[in-house]
C-alpha atoms as a PDB file:
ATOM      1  CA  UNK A   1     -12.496 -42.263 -33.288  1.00  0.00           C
ATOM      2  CA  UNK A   2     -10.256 -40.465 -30.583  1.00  0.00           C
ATOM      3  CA  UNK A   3      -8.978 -43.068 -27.957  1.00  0.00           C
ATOM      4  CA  UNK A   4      -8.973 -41.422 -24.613  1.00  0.00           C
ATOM      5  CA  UNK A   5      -5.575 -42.944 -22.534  1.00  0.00           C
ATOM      6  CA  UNK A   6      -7.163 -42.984 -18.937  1.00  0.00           C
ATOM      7  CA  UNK A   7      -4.128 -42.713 -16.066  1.00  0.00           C
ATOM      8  CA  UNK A   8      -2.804 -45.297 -14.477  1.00  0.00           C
ATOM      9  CA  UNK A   9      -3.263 -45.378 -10.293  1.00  0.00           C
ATOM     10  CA  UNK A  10       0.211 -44.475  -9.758  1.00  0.00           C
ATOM     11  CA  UNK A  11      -0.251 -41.572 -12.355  1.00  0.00           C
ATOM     12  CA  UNK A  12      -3.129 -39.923 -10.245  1.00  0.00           C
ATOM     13  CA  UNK A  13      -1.038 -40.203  -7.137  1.00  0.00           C
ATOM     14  CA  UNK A  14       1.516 -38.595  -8.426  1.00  0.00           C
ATOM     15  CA  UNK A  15      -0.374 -35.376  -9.552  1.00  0.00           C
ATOM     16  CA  UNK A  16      -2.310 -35.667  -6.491  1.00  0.00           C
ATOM     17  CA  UNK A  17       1.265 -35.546  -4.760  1.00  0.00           C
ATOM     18  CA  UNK A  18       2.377 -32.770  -7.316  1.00  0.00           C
ATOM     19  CA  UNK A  19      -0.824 -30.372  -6.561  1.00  0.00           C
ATOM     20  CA  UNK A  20      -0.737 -31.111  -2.719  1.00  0.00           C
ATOM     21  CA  UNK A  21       3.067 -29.885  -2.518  1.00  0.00           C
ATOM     22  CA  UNK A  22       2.275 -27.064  -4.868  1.00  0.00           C
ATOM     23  CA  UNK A  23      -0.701 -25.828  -3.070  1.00  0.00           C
ATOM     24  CA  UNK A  24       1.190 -26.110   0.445  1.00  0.00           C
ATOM     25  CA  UNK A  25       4.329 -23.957  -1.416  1.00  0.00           C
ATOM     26  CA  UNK A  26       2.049 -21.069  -2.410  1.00  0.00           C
ATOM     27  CA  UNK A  27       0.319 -20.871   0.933  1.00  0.00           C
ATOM     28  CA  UNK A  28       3.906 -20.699   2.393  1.00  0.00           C
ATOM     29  CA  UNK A  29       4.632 -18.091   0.421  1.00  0.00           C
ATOM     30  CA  UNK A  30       1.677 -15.640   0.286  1.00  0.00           C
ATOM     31  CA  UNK A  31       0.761 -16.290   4.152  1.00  0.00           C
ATOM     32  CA  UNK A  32       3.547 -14.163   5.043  1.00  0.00           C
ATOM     33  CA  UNK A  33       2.912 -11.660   2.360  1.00  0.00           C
ATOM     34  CA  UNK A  34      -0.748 -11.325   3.383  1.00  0.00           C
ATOM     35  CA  UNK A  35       0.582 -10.837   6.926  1.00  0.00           C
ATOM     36  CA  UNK A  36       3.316  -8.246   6.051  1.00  0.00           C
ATOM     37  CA  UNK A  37       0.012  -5.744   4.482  1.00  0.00           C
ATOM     38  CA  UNK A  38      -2.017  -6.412   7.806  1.00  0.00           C
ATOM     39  CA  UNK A  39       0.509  -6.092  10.359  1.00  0.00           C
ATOM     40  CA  UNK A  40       1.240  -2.129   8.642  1.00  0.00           C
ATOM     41  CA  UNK A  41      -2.396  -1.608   9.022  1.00  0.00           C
ATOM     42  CA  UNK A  42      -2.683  -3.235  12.518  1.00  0.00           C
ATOM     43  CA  UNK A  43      -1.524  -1.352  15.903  1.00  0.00           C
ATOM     44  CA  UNK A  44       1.613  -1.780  17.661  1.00  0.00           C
ATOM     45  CA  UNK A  45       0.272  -3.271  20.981  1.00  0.00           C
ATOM     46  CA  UNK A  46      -1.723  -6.087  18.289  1.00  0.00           C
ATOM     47  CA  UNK A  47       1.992  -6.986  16.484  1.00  0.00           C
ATOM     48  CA  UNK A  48       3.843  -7.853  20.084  1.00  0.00           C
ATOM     49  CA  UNK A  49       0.298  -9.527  21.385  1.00  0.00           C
ATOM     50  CA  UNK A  50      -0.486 -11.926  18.548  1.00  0.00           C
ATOM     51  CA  UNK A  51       2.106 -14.151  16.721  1.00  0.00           C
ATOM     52  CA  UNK A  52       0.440 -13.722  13.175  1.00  0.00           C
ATOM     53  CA  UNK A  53      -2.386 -12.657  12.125  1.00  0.00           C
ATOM     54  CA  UNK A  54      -4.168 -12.218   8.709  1.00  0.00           C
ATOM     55  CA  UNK A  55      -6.798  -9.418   9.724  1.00  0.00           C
ATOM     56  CA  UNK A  56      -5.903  -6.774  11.788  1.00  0.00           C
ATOM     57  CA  UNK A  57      -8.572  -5.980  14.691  1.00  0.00           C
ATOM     58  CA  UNK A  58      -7.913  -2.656  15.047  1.00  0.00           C
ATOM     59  CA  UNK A  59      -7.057  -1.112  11.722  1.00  0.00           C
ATOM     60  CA  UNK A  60      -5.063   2.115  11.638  1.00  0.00           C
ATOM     61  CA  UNK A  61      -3.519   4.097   9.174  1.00  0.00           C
ATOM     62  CA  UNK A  62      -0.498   5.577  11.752  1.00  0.00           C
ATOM     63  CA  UNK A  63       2.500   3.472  10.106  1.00  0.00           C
ATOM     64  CA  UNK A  64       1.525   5.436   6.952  1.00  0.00           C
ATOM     65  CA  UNK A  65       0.787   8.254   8.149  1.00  0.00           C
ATOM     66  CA  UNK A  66       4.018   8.597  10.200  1.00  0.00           C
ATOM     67  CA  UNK A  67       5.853   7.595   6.607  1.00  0.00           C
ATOM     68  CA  UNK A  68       4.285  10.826   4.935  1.00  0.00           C
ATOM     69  CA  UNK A  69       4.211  12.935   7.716  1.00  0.00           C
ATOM     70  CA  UNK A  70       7.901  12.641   9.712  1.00  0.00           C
ATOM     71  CA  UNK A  71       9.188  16.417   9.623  1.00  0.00           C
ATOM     72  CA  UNK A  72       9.137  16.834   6.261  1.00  0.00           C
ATOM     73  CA  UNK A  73       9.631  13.331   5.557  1.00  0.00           C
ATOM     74  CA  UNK A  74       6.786  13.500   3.342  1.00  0.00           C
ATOM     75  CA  UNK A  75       8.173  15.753   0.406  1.00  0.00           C
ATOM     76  CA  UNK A  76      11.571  13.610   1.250  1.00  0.00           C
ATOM     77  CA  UNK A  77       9.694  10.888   0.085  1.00  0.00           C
ATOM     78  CA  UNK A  78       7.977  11.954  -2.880  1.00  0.00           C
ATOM     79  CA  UNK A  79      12.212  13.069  -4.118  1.00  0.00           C
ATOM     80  CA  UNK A  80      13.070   9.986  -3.397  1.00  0.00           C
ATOM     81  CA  UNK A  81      10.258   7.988  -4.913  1.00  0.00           C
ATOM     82  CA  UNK A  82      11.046  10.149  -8.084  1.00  0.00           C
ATOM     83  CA  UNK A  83      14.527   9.527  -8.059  1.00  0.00           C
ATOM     84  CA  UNK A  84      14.134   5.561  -8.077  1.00  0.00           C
ATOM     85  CA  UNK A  85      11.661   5.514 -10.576  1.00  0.00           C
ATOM     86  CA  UNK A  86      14.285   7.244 -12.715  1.00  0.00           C
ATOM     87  CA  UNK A  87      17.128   5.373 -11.755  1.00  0.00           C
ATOM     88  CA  UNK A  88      15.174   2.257 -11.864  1.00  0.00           C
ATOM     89  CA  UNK A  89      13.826   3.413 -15.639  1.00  0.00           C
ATOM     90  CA  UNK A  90      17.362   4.485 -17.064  1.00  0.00           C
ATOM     91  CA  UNK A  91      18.759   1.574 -15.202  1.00  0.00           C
ATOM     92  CA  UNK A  92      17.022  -0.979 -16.877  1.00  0.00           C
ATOM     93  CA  UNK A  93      16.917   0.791 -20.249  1.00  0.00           C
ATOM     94  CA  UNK A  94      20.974   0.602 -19.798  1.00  0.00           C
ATOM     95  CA  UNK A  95      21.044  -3.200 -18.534  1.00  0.00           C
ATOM     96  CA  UNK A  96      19.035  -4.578 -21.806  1.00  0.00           C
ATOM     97  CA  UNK A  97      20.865  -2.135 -24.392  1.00  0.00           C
ATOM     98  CA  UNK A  98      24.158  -3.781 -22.828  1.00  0.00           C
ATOM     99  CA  UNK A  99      22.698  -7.328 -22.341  1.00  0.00           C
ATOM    100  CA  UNK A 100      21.418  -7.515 -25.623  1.00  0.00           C
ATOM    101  CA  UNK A 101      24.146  -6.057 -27.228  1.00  0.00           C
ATOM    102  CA  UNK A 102      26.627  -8.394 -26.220  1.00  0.00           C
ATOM    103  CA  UNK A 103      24.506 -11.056 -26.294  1.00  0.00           C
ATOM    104  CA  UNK A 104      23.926 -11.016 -29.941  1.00  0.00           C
ATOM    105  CA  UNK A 105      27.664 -10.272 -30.749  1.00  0.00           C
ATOM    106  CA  UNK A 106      28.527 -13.517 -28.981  1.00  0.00           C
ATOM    107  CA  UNK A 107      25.769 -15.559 -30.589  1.00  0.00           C
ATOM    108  CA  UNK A 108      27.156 -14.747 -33.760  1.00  0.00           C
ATOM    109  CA  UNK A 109      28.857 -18.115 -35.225  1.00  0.00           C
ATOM    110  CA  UNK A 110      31.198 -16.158 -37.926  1.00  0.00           C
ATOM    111  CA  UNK A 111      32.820 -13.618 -34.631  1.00  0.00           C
ATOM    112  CA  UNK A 112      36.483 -13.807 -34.562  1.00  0.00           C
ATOM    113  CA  UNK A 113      37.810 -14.711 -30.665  1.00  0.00           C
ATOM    114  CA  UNK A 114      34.566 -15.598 -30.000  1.00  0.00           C
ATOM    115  CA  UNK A 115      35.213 -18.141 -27.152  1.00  0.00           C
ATOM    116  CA  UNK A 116      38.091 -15.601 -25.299  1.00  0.00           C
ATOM    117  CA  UNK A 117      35.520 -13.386 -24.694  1.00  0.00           C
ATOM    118  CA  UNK A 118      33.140 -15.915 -23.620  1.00  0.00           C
ATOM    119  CA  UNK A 119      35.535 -16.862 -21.506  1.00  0.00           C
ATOM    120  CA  UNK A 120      36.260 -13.448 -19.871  1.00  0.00           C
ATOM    121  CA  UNK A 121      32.786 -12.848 -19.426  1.00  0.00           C
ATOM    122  CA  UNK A 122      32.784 -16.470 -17.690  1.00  0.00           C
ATOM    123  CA  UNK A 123      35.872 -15.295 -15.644  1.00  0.00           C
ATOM    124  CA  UNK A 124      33.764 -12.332 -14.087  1.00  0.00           C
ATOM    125  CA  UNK A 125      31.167 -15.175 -12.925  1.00  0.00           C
ATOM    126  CA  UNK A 126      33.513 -16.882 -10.576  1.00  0.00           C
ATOM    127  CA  UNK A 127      36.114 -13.411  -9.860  1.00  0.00           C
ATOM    128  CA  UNK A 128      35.066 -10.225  -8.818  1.00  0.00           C
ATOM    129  CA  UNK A 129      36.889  -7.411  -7.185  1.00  0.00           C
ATOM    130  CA  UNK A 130      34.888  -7.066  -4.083  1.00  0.00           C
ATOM    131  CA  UNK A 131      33.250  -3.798  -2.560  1.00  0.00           C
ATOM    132  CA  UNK A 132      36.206  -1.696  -1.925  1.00  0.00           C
ATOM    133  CA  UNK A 133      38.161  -2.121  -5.293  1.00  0.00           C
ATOM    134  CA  UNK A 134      34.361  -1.270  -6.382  1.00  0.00           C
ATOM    135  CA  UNK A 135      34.383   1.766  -4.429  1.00  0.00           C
ATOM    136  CA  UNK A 136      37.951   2.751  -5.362  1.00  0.00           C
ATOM    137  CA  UNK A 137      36.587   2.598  -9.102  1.00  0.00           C
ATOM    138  CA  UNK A 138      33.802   4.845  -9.420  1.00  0.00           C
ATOM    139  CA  UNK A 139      35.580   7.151  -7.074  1.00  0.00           C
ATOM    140  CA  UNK A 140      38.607   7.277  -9.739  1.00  0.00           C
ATOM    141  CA  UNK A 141      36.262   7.246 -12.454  1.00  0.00           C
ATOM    142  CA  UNK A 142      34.276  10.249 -10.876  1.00  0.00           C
ATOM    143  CA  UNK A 143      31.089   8.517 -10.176  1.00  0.00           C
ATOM    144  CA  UNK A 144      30.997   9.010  -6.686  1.00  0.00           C
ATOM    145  CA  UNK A 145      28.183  11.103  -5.566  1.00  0.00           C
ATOM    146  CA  UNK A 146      25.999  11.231  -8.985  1.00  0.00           C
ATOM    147  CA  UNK A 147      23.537   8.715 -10.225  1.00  0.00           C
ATOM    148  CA  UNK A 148      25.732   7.216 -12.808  1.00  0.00           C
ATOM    149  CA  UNK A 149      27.540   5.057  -9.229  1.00  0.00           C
ATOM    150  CA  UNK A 150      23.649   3.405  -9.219  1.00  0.00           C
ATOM    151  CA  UNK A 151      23.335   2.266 -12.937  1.00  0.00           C
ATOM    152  CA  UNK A 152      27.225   2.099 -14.442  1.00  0.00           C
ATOM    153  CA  UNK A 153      28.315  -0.637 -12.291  1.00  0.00           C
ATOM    154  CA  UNK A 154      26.063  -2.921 -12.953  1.00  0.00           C
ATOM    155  CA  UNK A 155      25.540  -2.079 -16.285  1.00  0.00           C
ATOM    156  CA  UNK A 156      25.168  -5.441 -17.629  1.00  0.00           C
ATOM    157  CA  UNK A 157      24.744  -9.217 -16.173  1.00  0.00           C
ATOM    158  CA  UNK A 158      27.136 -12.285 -17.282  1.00  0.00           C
ATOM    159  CA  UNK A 159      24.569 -14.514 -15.910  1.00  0.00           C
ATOM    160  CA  UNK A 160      21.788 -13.185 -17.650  1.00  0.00           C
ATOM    161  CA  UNK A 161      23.758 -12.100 -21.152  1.00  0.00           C
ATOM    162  CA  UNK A 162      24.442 -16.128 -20.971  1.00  0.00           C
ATOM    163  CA  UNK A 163      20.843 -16.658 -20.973  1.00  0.00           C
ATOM    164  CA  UNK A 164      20.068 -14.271 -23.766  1.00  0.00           C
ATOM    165  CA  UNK A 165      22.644 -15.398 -25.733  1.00  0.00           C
ATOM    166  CA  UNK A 166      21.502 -18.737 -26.247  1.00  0.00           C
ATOM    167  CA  UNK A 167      18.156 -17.655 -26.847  1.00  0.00           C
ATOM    168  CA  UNK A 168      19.795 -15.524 -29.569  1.00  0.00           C
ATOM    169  CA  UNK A 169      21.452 -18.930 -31.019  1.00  0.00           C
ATOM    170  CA  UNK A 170      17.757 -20.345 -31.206  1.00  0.00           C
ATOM    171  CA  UNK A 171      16.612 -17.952 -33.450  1.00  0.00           C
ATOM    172  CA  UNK A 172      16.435 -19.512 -37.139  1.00  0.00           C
ATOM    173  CA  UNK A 173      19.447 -18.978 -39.146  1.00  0.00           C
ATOM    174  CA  UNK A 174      17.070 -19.213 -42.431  1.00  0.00           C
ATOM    175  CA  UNK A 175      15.593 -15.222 -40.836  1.00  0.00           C
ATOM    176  CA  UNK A 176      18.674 -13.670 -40.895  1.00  0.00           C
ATOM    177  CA  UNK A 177      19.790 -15.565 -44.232  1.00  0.00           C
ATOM    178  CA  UNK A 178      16.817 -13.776 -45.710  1.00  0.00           C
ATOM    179  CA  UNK A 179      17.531 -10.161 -44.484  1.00  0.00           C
ATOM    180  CA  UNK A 180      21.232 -10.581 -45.857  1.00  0.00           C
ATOM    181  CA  UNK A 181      19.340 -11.103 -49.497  1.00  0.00           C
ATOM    182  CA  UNK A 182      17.052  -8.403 -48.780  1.00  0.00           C
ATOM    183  CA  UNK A 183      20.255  -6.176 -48.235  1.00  0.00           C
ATOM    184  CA  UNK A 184      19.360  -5.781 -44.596  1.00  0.00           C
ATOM    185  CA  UNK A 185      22.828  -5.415 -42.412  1.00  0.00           C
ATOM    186  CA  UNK A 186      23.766  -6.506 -39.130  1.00  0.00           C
ATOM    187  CA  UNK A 187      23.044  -3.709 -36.697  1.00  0.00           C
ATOM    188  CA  UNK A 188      19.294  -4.422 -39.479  1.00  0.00           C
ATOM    189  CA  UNK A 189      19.137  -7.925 -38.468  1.00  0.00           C
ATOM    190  CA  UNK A 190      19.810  -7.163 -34.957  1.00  0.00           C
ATOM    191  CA  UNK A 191      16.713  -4.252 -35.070  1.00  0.00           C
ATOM    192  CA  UNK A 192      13.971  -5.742 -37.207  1.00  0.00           C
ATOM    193  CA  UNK A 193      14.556  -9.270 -36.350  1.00  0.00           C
ATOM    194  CA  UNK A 194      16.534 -10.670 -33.221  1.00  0.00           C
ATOM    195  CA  UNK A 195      14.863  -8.040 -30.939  1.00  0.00           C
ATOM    196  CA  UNK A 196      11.054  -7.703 -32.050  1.00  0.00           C
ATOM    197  CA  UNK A 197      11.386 -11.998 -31.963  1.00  0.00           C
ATOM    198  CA  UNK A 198      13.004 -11.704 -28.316  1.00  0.00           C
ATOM    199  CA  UNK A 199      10.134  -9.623 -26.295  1.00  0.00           C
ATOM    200  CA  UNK A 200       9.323 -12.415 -23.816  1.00  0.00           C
ATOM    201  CA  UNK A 201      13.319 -12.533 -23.012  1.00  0.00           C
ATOM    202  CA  UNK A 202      13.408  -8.747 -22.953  1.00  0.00           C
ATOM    203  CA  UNK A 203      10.336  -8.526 -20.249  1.00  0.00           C
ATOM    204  CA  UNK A 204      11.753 -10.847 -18.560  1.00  0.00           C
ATOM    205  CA  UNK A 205      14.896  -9.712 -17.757  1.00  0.00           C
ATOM    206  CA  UNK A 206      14.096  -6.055 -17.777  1.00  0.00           C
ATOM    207  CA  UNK A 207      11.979  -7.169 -14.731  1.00  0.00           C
ATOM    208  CA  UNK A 208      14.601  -8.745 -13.014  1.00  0.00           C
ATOM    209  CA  UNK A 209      16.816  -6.013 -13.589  1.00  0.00           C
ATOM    210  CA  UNK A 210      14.086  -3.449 -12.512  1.00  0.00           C
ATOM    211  CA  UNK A 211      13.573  -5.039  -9.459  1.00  0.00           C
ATOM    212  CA  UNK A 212      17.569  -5.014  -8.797  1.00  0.00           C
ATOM    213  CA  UNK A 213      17.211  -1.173  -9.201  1.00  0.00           C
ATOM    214  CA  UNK A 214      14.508  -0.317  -7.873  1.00  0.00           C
ATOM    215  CA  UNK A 215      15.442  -2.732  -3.797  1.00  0.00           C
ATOM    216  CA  UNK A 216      19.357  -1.374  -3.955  1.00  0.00           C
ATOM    217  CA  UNK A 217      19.993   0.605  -1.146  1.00  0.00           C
ATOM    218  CA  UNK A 218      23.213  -0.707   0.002  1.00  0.00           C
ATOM    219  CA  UNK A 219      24.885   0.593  -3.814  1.00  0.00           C
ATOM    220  CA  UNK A 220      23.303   4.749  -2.566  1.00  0.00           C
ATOM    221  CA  UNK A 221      24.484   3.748   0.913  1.00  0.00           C
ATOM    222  CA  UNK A 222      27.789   3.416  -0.403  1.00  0.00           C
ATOM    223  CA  UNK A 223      28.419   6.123  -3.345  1.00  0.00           C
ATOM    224  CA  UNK A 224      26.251   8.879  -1.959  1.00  0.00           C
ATOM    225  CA  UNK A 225      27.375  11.595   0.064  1.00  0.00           C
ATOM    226  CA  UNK A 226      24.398  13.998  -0.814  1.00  0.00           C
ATOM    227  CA  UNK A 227      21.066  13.063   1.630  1.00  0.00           C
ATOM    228  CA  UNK A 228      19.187  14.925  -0.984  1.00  0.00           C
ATOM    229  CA  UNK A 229      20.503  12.372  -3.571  1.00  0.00           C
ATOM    230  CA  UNK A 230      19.241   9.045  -1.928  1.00  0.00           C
ATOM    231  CA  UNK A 231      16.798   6.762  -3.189  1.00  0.00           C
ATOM    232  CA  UNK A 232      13.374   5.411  -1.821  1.00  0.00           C
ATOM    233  CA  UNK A 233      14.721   2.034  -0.278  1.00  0.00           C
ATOM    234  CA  UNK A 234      17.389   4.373   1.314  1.00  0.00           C
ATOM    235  CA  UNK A 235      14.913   6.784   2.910  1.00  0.00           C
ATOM    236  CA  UNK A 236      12.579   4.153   3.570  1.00  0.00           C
ATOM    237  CA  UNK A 237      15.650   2.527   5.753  1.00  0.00           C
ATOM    238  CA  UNK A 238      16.868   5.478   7.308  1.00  0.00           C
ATOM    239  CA  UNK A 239      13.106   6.109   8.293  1.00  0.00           C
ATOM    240  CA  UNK A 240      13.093   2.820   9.928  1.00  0.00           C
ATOM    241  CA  UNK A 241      16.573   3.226  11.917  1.00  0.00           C
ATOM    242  CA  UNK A 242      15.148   6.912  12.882  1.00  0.00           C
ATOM    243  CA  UNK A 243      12.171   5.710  14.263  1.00  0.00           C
ATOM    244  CA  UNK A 244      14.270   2.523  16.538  1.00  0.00           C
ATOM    245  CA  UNK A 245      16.666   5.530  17.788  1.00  0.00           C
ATOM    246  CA  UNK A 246      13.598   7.262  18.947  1.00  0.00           C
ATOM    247  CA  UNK A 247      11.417   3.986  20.513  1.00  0.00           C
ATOM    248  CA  UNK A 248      14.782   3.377  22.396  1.00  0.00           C
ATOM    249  CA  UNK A 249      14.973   7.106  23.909  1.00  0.00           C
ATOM    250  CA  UNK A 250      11.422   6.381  25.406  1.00  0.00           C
ATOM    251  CA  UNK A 251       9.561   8.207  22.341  1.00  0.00           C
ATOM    252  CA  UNK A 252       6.331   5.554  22.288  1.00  0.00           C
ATOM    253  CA  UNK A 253       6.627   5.095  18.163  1.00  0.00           C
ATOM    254  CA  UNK A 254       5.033   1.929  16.233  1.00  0.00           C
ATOM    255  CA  UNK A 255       8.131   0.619  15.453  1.00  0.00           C
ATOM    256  CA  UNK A 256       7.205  -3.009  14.218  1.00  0.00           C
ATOM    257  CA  UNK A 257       4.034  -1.577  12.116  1.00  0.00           C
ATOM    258  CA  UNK A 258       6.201   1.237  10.450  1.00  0.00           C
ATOM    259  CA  UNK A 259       8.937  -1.651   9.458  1.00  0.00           C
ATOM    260  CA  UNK A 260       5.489  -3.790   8.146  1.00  0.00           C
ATOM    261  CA  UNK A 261       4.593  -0.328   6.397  1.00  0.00           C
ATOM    262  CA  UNK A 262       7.846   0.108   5.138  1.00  0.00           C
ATOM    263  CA  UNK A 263       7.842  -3.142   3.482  1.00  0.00           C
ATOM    264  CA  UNK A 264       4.412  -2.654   1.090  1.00  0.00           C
ATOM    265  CA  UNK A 265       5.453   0.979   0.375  1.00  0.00           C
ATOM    266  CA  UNK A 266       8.526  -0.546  -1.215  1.00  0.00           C
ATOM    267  CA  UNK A 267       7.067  -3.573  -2.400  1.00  0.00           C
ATOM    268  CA  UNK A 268       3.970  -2.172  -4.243  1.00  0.00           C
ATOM    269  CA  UNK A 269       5.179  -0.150  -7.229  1.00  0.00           C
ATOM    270  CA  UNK A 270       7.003  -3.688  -9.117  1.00  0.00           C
ATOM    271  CA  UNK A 271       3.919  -4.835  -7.936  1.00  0.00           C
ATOM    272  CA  UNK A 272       1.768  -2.639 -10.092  1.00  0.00           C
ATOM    273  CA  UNK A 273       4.563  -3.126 -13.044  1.00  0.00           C
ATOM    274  CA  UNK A 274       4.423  -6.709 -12.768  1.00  0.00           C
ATOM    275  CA  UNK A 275       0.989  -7.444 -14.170  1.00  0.00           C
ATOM    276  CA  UNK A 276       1.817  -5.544 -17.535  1.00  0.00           C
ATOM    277  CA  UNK A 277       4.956  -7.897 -17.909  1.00  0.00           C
ATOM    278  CA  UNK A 278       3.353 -11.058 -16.736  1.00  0.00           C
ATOM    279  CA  UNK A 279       2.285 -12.228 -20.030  1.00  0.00           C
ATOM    280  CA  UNK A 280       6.053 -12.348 -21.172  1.00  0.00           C
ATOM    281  CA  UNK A 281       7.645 -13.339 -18.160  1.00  0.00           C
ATOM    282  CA  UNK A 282       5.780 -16.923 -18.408  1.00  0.00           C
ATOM    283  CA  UNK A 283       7.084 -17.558 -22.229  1.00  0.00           C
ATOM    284  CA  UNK A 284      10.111 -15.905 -21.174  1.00  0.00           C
ATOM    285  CA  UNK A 285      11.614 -17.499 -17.862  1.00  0.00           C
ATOM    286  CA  UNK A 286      12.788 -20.355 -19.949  1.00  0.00           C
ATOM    287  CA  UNK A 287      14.438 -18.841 -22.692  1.00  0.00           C
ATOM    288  CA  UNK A 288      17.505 -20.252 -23.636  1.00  0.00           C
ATOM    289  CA  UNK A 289      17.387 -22.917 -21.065  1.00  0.00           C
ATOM    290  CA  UNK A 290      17.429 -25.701 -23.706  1.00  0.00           C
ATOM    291  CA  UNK A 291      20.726 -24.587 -25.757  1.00  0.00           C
ATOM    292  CA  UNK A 292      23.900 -23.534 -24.515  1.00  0.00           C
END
């Protein structure tokens, strides 16, 4: 017979604690999420009247409208909506190959000057050569002004090859034991095994990564001459600054609803990504948290 342990009194405050502080947490955080989508719908008169609201009184589609319809803004948008999805695609494609890559190198017990390299890719962690020795770089390396300024830089993590790496060390040694008998080699192992068994850490970090990608404006600000060349979250903040030149000449523009606007136009395509990925990211957040 199956003894049921019942909780003690302080156990049942404690989760009552636990679920109370939870609860309040979410509400903090989708409140002003909620309020972000009704403020672009709401009118510009409603924003500056009413601290916060949840449901606009007035809805209106002008924030939107005056996103797609700015003097050719519109077909400005759709290039530059294009352009991120690439960048953020070949970006992220780029980040894992690198991430992984190394990764698995350095998990590999048998690696000769193992822990110098560890130890330079720890280095990078604390020291970095700050935005103009950046700049200077991809201007010598003849970056400046292409796509390859966006991606290259940032082409792989310390932080998060750290965190794939010891997931890498988790993996049974008795696996790749096996494929050495079978005749399989490294780059083998690596392909058939370490990868197919690392999905949740893959969908994981390829999120985070994509959402690095796909919210950097300040990197296009920086390395791109060419207007034709910028990115969504760069048009989207040009827009913006456009619009707060205009209000301030005495053009009557819905300046706080088009920044509200702004926000879910930029916000809503990881949005739509996110529920393909979610049933990795759970298993995955914690990978390699146990070992280091």
């Amino acid at each position: 017979m199956i003894s049921i342990k019942r909780k003690s009194l302080g156990d049942i405050v404690m989760d009552v604690v636990i679920y109370f502080l939870l609860t309040v947490l979410a509400v903090l955080m989708v409140i002003p999420f909620i309020y972000v989508i009704a403020a672009s719908f709401a009118t510009e008169t409603e924003i500056l009247s009413r601290p916060i609201f949840l449901i606009p009184e007035e809805p209106t589609l002008d924030a939107y409208k005056r996103i797609f319809d700015m003097e050719d803004m519109g077909a400005t948008v759709i290039r530059s909506l294009g352009i991120s999805i690439g960048v953020t695609a070949v970006g992220t494609i780029i980040n894992l190959f690198f991430t992984t890559t190394m990764a698995y190198g350095l998990s590999r017990r048998d690696l000769y000057g193992k822990k110098v390299l560890l130890n330079m890719v720890l280095f990078t962690m604390v020291f970095n050569g700050g935005m103009i020795p950046t700049f200077l770089v991809v201007k010598a390396l003849g970056m400046y002004d292409t796509y390859a300024a966006l991606i290259l830089p940032g082409a792989i993590s310390a932080y998060n090859m750290l965190i794939v790496r010891n997931f890498f060390m988790e993996l049974p040694a008795g696996l790749e034991e096996a494929a050495s008998i079978d005749g399989c080699t490294d780059i083998g192992i690596f392909v058939k095994i370490a990868l197919p068994l690392s999905l949740p850490c893959l969908a994981t970090f390829g999120l985070f990564y994509a959402v690095g990608h796909w919210n950097n404006y300040f990197g296009a600000l920086l390395y791109l001459a060419d207007s034709t060349k910028y990115p969504f979250q760069l048009v989207l903040r040009n827009m913006v600054m456009i619009t707060q030149e205009d209000t301030l000449d005495g053009e009557d523009l819905p300046q706080e609803t088009l920044k509200m606007a702004v926000i879910v136009v930029g916000t809503v395509p990881i949005l739509i990504v996110y529920p393909f990925l979610q049933k990795y990211f759970a298993a995955g957040v914690m990978v390699g948290a146990i070992k280091g």
